[in-house]
Protein backbone atom coordinates (compact mmCIF):
# COMPACT_ATOMS: atom_id res chain seq x y z
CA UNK A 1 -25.68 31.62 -27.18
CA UNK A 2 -22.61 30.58 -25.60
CA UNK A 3 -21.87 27.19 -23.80
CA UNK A 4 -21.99 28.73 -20.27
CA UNK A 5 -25.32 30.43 -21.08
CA UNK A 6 -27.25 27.64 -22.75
CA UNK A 7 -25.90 25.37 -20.07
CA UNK A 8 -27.68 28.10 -17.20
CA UNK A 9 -30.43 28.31 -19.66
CA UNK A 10 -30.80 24.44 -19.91
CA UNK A 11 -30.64 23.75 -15.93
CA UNK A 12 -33.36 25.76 -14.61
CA UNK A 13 -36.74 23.36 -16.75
CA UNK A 14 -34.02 20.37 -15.80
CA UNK A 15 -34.30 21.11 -11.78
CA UNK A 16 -37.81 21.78 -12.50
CA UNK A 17 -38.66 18.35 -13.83
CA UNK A 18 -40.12 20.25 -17.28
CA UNK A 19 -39.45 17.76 -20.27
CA UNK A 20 -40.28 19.46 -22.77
CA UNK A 21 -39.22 23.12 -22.10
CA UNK A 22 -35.62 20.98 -21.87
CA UNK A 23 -36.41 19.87 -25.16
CA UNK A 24 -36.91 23.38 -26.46
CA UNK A 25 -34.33 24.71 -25.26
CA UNK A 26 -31.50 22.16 -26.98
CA UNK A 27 -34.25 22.03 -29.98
CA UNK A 28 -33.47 25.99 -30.29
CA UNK A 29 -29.70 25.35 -29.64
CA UNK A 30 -29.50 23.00 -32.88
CA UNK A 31 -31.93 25.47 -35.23
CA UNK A 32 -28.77 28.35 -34.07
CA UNK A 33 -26.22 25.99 -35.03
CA UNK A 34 -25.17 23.98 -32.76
CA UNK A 35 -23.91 20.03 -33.10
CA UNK A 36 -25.53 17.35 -31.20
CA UNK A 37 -22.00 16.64 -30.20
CA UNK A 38 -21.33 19.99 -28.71
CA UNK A 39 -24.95 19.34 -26.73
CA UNK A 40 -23.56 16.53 -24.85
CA UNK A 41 -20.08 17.57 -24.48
CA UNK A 42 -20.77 21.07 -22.80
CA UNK A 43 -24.55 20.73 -21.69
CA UNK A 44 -25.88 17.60 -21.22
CA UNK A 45 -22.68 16.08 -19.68
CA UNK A 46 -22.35 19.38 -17.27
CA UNK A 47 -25.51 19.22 -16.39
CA UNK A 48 -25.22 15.70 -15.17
CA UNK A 49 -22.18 16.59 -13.21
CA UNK A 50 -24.24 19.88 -11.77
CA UNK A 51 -27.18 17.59 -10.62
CA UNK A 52 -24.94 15.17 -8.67
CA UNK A 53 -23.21 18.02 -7.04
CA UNK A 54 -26.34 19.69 -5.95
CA UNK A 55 -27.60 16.31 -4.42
CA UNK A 56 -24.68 15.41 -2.36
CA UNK A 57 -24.58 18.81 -1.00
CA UNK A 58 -28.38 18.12 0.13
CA UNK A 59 -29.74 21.20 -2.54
CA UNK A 60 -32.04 19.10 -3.90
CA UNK A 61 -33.27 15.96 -2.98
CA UNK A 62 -33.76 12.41 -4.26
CA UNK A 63 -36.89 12.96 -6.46
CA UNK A 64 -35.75 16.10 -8.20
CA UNK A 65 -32.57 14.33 -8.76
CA UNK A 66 -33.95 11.49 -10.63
CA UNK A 67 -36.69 13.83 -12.18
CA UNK A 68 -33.22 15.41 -13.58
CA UNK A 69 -31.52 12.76 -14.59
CA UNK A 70 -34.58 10.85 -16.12
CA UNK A 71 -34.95 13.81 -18.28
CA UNK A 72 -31.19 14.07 -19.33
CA UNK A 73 -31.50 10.11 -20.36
CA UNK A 74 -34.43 11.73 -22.74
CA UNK A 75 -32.30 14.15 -24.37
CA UNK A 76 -28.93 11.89 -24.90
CA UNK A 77 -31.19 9.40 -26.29
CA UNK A 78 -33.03 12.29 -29.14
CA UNK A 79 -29.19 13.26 -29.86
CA UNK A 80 -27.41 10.28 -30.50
CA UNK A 81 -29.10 9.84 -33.66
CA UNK A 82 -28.19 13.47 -34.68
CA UNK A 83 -24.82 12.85 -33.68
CA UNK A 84 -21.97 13.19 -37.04
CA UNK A 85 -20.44 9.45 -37.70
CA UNK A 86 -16.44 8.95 -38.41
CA UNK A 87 -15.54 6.35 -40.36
CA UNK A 88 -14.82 3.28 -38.01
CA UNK A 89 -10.81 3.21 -37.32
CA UNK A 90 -10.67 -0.25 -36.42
CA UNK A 91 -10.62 -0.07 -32.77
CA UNK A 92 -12.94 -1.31 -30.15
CA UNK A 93 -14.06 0.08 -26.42
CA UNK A 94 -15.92 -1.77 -23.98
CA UNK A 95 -17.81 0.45 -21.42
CA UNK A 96 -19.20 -1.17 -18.34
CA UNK A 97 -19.88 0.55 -14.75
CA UNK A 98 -18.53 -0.24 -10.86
CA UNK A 99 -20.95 -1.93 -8.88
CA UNK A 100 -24.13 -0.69 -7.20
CA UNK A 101 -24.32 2.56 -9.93
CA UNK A 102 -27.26 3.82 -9.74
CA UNK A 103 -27.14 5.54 -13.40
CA UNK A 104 -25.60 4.84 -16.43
CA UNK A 105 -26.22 8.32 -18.03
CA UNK A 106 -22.25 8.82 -18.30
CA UNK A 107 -21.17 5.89 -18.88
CA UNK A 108 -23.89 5.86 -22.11
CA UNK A 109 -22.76 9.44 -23.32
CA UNK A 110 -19.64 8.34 -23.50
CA UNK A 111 -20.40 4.92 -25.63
CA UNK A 112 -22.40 7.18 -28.12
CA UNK A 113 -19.54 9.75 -28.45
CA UNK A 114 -17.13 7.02 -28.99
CA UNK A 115 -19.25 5.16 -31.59
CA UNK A 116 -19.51 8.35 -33.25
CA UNK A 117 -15.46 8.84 -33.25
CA UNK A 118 -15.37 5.27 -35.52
CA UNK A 119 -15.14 3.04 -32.24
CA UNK A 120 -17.05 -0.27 -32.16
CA UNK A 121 -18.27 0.32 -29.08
CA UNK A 122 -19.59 -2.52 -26.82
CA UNK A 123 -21.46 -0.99 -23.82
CA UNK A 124 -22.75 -3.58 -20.69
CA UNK A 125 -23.37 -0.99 -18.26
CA UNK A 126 -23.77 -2.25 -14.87
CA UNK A 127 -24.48 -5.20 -12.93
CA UNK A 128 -22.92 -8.03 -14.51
CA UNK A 129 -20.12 -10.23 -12.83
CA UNK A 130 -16.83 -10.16 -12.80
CA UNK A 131 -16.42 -13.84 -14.82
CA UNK A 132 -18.71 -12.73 -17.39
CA UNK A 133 -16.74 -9.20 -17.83
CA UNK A 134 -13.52 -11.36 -18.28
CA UNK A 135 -14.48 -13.90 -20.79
CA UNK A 136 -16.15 -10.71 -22.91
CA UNK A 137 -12.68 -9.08 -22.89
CA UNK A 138 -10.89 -12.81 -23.73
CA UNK A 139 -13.93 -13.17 -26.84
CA UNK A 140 -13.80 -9.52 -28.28
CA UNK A 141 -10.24 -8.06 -27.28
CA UNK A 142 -10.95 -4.56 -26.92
CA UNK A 143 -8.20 -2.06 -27.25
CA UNK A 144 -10.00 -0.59 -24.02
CA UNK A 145 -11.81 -1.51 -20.89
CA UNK A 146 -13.89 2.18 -19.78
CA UNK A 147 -15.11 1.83 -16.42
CA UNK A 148 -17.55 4.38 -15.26
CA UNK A 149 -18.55 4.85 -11.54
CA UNK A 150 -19.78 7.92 -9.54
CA UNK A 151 -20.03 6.21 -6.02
CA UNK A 152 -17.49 5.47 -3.61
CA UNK A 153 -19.08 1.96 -2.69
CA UNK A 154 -18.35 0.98 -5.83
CA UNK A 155 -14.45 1.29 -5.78
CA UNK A 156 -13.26 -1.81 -4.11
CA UNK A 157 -15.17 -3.88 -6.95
CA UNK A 158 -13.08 -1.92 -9.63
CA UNK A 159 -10.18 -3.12 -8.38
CA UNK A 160 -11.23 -6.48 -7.66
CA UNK A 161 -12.20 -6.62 -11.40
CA UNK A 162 -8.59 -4.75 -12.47
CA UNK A 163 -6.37 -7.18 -10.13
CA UNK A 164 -8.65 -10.44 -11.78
CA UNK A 165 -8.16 -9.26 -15.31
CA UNK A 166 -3.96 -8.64 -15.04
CA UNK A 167 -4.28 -12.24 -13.13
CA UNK A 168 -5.96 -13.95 -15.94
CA UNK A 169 -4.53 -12.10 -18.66
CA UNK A 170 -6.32 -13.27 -21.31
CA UNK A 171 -6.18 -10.00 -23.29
CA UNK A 172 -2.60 -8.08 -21.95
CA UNK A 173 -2.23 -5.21 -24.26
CA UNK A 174 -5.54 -3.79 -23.46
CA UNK A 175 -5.56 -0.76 -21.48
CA UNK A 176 -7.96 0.12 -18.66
CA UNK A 177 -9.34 3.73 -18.51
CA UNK A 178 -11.13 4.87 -15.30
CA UNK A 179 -14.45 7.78 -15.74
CA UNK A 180 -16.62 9.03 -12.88
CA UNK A 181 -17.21 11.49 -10.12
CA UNK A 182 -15.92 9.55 -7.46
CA UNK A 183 -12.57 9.46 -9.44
CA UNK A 184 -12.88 13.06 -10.05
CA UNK A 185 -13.39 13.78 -6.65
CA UNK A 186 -10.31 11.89 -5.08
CA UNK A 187 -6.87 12.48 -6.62
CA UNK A 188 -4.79 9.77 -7.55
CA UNK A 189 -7.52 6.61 -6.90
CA UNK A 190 -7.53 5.58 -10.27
CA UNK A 191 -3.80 5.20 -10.32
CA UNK A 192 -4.90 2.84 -6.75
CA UNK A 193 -6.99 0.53 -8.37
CA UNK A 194 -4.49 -0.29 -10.80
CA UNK A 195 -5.79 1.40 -13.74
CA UNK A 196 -3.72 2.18 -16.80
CA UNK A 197 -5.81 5.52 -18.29
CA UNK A 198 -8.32 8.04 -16.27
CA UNK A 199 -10.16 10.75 -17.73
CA UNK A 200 -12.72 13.08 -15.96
CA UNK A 201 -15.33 13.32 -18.80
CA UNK A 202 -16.11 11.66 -22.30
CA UNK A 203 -14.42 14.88 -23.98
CA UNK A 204 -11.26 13.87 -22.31
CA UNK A 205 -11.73 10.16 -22.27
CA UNK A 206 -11.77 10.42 -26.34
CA UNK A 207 -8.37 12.15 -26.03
CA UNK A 208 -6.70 9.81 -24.00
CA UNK A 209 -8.10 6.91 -25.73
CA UNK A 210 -6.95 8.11 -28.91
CA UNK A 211 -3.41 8.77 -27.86
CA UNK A 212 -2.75 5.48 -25.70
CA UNK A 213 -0.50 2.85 -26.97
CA UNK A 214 -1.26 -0.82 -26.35
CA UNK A 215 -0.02 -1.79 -22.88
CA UNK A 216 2.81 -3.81 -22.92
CA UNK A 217 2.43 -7.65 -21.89
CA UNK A 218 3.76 -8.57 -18.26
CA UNK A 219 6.74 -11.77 -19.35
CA UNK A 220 6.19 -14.61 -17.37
CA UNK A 221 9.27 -16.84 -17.24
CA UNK A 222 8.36 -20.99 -16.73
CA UNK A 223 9.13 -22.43 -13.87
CA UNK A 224 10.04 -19.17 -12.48
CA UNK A 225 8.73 -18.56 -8.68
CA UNK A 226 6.33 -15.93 -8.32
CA UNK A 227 7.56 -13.11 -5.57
CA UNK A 228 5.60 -13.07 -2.74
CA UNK A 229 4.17 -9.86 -1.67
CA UNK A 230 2.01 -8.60 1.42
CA UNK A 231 -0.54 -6.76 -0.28
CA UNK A 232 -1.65 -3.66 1.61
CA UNK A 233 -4.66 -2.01 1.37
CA UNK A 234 -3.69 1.63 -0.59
CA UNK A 235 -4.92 4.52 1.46
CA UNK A 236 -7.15 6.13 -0.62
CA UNK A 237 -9.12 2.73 -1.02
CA UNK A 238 -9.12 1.66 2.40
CA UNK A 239 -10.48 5.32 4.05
CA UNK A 240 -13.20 4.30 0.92
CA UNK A 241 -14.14 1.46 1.65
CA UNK A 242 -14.36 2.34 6.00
């Protein structure tokens, strides 16, 4: 069965709230051959994306969506143990989401699909301030901060965070790579919080992470005074944030 078909195959018991026809279905999908990789890539992850849709255009409402997404936190949980380990490459990821996100299911697909790429993967999900975030980054010194959010009352505190982390600096070359819906679904507003990487699901997110060089330390000079700047609100954040 191909990746379009299971995925049609897999949504109909998911909308229905049926666990464990859900679980048959990806339970068939391995016994034909498929990886527990390829299950969250192109049906678990889609599927996410598919329920989301449906609820902000009103198809479904609040109860089948958590129904859904209750169920899909089942499934990514069976699969990470099935999923095939690299050989750790030495780098390290830490994943935490904006603020007020109500899930974490992408944000935790993506931690197990780095971990099984060789990451050391460090995953905080959401809810934890700003200070605490910063000193984690100063202690461990990941080669990459993931940020995962889905809703657009989250945005303003991503680039709060961003701005506070190039202020303090205490880990420069690290690179900061922007995941969710709401970045997704506006062009360009990763680039206007001041992120460094963006990639619109953990397929992708592995493939930029893997190519990105360490970012390159802002020089300060002593003594030197620091340019003063109005800061304007970008566009895209402000109509946000109204």
């Amino acid at each position: 069965m191909d990746s379009q078909r299971l995925l049609e195959r897999f949504m109909s018991p998911l909308l229905a709230g049926n666990r464990q026809e859900c679980r048959d279905v990806l339970s068939q999908a391995i016994a034909d051959g498929k990886q527990a990789e390829q299950l969250l890539r192109h049906t678990v992850w889609p599927a996410m994306e598919a329920v989301a849709h449906l609820y902000r255009q009103d198809r479904i409402n609040l109860a089948t969506e958590h129904m859904a997404t209750r169920i899909n936190r089942t499934i990514v949980d069976q699969l990470q143990p099935h999923l095939s380990q690299k050989e750790p490459n030495g780098k390290q990821i830490l994943i935490t989401c904006a603020d007020g996100e109500p899930e974490e299911l992408g944000a935790q697909m993506c931690a197990d699909l780095f971990e099984a790429e060789g990451w050391r993967v460090h995953f905080i999900g959401g809810g934890v301030p700003n200070d605490e975030i910063l000193s984690l980054v100063g202690s461990i010194r990941p080669e990459i901060l993931m940020i995962f959010g889905t809703q657009p009352t989250g945005v303003p505190g991503v680039r709060k965070l961003i701005d506070a982390l190039r202020e303090v600096g205490s880990n420069p070359t690290m690179n900061v790579m922007i995941s969710g819906g709401v970045f997704n679904r506006a062009e360009g507003l990763w680039q206007e919080v001041n992120a460094d990487l963006f990639a619109p699901t953990a397929a992708e997110a592995l493939e930029v992470a893997s190519k990105a060089q360490p970012k390159k330390p802002v020089v300060r000079i002593p003594g030197a005074p620091k340019k003063r700047r109005r800061r304007r609100r970008p566009p895209l954040l402000a109509e946000i944030g109204a």
